[in-house]
N, C-alpha and C. Protein backbone atom coordinates (compact mmCIF):
# COMPACT_ATOMS: atom_id res chain seq x y z
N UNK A 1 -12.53 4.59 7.76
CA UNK A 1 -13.45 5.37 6.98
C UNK A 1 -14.69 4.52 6.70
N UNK A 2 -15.83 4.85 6.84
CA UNK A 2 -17.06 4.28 6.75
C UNK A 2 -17.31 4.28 5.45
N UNK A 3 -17.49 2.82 4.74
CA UNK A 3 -17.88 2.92 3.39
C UNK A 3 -19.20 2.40 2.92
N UNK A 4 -19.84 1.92 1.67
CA UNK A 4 -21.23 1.90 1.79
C UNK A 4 -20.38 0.39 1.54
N UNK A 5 -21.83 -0.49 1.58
CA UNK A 5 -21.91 -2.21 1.45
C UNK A 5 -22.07 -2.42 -0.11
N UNK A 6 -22.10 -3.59 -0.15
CA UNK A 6 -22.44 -3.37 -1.98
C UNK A 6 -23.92 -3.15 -1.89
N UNK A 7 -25.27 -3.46 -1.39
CA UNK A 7 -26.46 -3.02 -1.81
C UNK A 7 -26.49 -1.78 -1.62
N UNK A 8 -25.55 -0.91 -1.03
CA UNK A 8 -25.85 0.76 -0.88
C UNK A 8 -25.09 1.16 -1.74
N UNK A 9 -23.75 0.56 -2.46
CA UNK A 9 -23.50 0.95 -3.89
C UNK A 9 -24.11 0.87 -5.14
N UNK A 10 -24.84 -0.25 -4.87
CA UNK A 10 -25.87 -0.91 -6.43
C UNK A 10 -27.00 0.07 -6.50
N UNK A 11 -27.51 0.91 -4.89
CA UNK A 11 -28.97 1.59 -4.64
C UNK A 11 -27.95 3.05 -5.66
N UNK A 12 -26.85 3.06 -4.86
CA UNK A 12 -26.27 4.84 -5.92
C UNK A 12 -26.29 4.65 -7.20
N UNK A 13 -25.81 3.66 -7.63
CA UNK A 13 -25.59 3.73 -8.94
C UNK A 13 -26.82 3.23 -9.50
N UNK A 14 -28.18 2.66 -9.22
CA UNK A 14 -29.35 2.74 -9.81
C UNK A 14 -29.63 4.02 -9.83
N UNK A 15 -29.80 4.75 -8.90
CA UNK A 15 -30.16 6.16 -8.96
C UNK A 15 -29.65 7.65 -9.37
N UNK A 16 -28.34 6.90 -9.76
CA UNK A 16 -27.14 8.06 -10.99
C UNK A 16 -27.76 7.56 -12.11
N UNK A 17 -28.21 6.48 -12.50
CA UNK A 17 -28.91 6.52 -13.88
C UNK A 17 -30.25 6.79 -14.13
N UNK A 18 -30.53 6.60 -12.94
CA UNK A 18 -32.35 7.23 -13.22
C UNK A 18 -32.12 9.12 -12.99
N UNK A 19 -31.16 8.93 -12.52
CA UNK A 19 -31.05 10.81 -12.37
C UNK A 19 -30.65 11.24 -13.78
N UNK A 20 -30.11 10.93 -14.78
CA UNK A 20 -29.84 10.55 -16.04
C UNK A 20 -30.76 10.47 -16.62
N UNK A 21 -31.79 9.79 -16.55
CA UNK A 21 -33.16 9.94 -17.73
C UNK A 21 -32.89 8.37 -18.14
N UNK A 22 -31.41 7.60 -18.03
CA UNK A 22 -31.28 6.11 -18.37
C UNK A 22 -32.15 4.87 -18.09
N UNK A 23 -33.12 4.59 -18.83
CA UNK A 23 -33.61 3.40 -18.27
C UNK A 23 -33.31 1.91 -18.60
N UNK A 24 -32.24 1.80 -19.23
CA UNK A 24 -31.57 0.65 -19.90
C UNK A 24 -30.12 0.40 -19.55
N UNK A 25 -29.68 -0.06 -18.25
CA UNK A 25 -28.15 -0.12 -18.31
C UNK A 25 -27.13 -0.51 -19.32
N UNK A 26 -26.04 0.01 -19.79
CA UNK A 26 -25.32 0.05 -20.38
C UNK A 26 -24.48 -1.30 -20.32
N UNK A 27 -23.70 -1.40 -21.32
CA UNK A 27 -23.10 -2.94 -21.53
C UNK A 27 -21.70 -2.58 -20.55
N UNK A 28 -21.52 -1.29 -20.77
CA UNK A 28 -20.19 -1.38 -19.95
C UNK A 28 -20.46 -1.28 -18.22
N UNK A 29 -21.85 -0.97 -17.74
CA UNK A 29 -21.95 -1.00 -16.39
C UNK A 29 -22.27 -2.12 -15.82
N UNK A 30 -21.03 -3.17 -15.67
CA UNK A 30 -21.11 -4.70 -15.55
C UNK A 30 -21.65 -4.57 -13.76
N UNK A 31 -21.06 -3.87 -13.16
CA UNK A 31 -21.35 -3.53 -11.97
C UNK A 31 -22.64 -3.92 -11.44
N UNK A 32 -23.61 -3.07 -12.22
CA UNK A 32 -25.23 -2.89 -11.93
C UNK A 32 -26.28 -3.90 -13.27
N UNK A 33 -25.20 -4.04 -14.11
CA UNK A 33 -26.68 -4.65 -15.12
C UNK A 33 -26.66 -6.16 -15.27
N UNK A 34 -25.77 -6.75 -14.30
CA UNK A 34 -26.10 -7.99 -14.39
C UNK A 34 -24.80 -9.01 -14.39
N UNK A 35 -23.70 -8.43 -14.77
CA UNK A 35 -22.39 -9.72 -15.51
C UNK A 35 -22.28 -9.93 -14.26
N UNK A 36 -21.55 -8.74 -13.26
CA UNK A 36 -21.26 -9.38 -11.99
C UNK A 36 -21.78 -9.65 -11.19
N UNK A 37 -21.79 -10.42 -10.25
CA UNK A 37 -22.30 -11.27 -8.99
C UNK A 37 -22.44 -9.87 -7.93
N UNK A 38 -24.25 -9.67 -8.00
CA UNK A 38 -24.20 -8.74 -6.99
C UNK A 38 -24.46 -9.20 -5.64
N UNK A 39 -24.21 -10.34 -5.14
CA UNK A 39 -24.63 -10.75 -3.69
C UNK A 39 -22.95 -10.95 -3.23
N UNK A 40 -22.22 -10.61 -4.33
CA UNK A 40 -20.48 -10.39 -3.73
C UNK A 40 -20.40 -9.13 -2.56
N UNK A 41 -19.12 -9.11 -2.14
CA UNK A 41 -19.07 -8.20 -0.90
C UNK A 41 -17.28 -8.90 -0.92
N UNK A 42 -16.36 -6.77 -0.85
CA UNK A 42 -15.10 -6.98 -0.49
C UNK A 42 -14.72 -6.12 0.39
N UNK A 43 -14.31 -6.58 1.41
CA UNK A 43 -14.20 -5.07 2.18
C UNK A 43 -12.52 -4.90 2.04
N UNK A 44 -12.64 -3.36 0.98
CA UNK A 44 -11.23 -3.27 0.91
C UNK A 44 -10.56 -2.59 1.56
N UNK A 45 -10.92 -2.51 2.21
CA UNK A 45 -10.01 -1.30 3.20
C UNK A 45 -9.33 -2.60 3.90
N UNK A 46 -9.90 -3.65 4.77
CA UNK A 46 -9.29 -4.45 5.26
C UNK A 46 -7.95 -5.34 4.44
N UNK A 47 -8.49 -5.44 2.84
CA UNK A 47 -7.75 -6.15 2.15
C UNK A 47 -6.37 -5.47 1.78
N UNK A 48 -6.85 -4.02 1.69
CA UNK A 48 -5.53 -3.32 0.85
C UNK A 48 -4.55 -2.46 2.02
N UNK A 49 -5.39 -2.18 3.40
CA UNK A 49 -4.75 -1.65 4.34
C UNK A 49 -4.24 -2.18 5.57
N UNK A 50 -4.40 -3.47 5.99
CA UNK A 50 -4.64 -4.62 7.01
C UNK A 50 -3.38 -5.28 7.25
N UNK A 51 -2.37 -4.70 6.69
CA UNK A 51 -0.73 -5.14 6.64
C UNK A 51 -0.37 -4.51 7.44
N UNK A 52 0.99 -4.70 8.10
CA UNK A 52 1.62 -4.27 9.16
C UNK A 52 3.09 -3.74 8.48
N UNK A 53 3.44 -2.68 8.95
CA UNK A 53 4.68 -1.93 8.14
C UNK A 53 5.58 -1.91 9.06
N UNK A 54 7.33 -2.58 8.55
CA UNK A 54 8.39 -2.60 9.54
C UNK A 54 9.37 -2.07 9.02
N UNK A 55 9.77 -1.90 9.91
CA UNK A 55 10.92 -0.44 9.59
C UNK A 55 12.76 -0.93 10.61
N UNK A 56 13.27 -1.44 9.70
CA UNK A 56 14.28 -1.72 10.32
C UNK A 56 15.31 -0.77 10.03
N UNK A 57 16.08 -0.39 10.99
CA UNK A 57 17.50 0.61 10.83
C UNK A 57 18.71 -0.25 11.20
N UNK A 58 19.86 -0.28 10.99
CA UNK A 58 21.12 -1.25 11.43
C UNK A 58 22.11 0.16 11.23
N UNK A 59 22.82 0.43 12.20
CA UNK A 59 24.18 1.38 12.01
C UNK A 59 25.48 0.75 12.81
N UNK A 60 25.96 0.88 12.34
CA UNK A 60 27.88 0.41 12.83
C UNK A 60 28.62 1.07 12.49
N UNK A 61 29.86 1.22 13.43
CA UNK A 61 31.08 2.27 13.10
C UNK A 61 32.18 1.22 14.09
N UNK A 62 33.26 1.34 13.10
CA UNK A 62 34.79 0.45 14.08
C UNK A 62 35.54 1.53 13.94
N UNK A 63 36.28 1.93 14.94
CA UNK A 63 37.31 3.14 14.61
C UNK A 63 38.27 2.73 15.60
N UNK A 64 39.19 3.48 14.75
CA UNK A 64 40.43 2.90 16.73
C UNK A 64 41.89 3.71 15.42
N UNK A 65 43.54 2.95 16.24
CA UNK A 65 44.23 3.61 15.23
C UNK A 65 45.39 4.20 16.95
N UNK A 66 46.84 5.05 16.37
CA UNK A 66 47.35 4.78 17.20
C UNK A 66 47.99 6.06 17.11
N UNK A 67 48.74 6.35 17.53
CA UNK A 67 49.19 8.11 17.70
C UNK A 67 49.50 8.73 16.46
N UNK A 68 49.94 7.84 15.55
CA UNK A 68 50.32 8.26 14.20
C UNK A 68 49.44 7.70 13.18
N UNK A 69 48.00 6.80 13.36
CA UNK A 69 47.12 6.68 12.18
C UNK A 69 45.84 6.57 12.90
N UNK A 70 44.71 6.75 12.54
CA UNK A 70 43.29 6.28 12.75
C UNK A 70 42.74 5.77 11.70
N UNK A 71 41.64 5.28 12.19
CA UNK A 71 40.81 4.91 10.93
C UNK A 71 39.31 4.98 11.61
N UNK A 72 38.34 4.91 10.96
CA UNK A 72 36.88 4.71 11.25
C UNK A 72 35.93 4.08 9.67
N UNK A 73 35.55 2.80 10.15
CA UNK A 73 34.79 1.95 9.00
C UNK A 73 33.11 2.39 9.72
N UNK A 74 32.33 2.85 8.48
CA UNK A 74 30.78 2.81 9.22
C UNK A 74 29.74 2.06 8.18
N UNK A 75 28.93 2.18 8.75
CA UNK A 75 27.63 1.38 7.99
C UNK A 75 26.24 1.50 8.02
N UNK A 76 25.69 1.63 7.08
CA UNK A 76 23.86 1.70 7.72
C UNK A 76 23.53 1.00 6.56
N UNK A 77 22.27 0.58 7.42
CA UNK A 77 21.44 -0.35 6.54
C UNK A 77 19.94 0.32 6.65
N UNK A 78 18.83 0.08 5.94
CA UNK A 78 17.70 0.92 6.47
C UNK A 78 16.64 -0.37 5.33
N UNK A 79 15.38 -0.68 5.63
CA UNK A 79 14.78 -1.59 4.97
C UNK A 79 12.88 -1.24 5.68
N UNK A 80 12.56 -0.43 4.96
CA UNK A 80 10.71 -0.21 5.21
C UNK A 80 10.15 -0.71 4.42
N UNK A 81 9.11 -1.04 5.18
CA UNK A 81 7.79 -1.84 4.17
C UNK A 81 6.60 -1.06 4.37
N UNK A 82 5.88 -1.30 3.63
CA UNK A 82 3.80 -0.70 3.46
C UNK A 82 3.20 -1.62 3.88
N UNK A 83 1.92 -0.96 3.90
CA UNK A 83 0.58 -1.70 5.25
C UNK A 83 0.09 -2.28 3.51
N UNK A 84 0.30 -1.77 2.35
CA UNK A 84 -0.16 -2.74 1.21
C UNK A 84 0.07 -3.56 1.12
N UNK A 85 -0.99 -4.45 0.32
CA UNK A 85 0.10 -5.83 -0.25
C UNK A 85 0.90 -6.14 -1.17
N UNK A 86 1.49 -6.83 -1.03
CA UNK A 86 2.97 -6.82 -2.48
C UNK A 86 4.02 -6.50 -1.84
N UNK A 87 4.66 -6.24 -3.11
CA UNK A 87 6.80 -6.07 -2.32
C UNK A 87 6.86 -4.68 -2.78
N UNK A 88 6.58 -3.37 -1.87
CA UNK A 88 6.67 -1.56 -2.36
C UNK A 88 7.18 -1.47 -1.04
N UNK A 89 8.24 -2.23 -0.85
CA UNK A 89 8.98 -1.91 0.15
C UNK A 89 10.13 -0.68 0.14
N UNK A 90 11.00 -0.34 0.65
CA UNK A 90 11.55 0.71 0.21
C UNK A 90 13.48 0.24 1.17
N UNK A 91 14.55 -0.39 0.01
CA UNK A 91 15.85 -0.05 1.01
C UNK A 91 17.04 0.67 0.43
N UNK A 92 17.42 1.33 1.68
CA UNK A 92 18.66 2.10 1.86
C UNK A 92 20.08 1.25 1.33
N UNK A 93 20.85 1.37 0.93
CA UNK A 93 21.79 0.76 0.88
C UNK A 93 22.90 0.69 1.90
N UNK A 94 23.70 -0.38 1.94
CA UNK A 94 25.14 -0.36 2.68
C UNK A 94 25.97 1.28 2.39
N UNK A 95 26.34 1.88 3.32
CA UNK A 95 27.14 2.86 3.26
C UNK A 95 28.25 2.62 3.82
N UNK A 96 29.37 2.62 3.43
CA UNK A 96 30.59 1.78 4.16
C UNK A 96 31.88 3.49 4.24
N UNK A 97 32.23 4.13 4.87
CA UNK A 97 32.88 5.84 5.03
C UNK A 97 34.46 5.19 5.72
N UNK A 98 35.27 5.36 5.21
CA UNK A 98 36.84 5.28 5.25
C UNK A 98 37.24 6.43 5.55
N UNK A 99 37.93 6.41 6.72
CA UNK A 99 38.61 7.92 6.86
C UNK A 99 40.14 7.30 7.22
């Protein structure tokens, strides 16, 4: 997605306040009136989307047993991750089915 740079965000938001009648930035618009460092630049799309997401599945089943018993042991495992950063991973638990 094409986003603006920071001087094409600082140009909108000068001109949402002059569309406003505002000629005095506000203490809370740290953005545009000065606290923060406007020659900064983050490109977040790269920062927050730039991860790689893995998706592991594991299944097993033992079965066997003899004219007069069977049995069947099974299992899954399941473990996904996000293209975010951090741990919003997502796992399945051990399922273990006795018959």
């Amino acid at each position: 997605m094409k986003m603006m740079n920071t001087e094409q965000y600082l140009a909108m938001r000068a001109e949402a306040f002059a569309n406003d009648g505002i000629t005095e930035y506000p203490e809370s618009a740290y953005d545009i009136n000065g606290i923060w460092d406007q020659s900064r630049s983050t490109n977040w799309q790269k920062e927050l989307m730039g991860g790689t997401s893995k998706i592991t599945n594991i299944n097993g089943s033992i079965s066997g047993g003899s004219g007069q018993t069977q049995f069947m042991v099974s299992g899954t495992y399941g473990k996904e991750t996000t293209v975010l950063p951090g741990d919003f991973g997502y796992n399945r638990t051990f399922e273990i089915l006795l018959q």
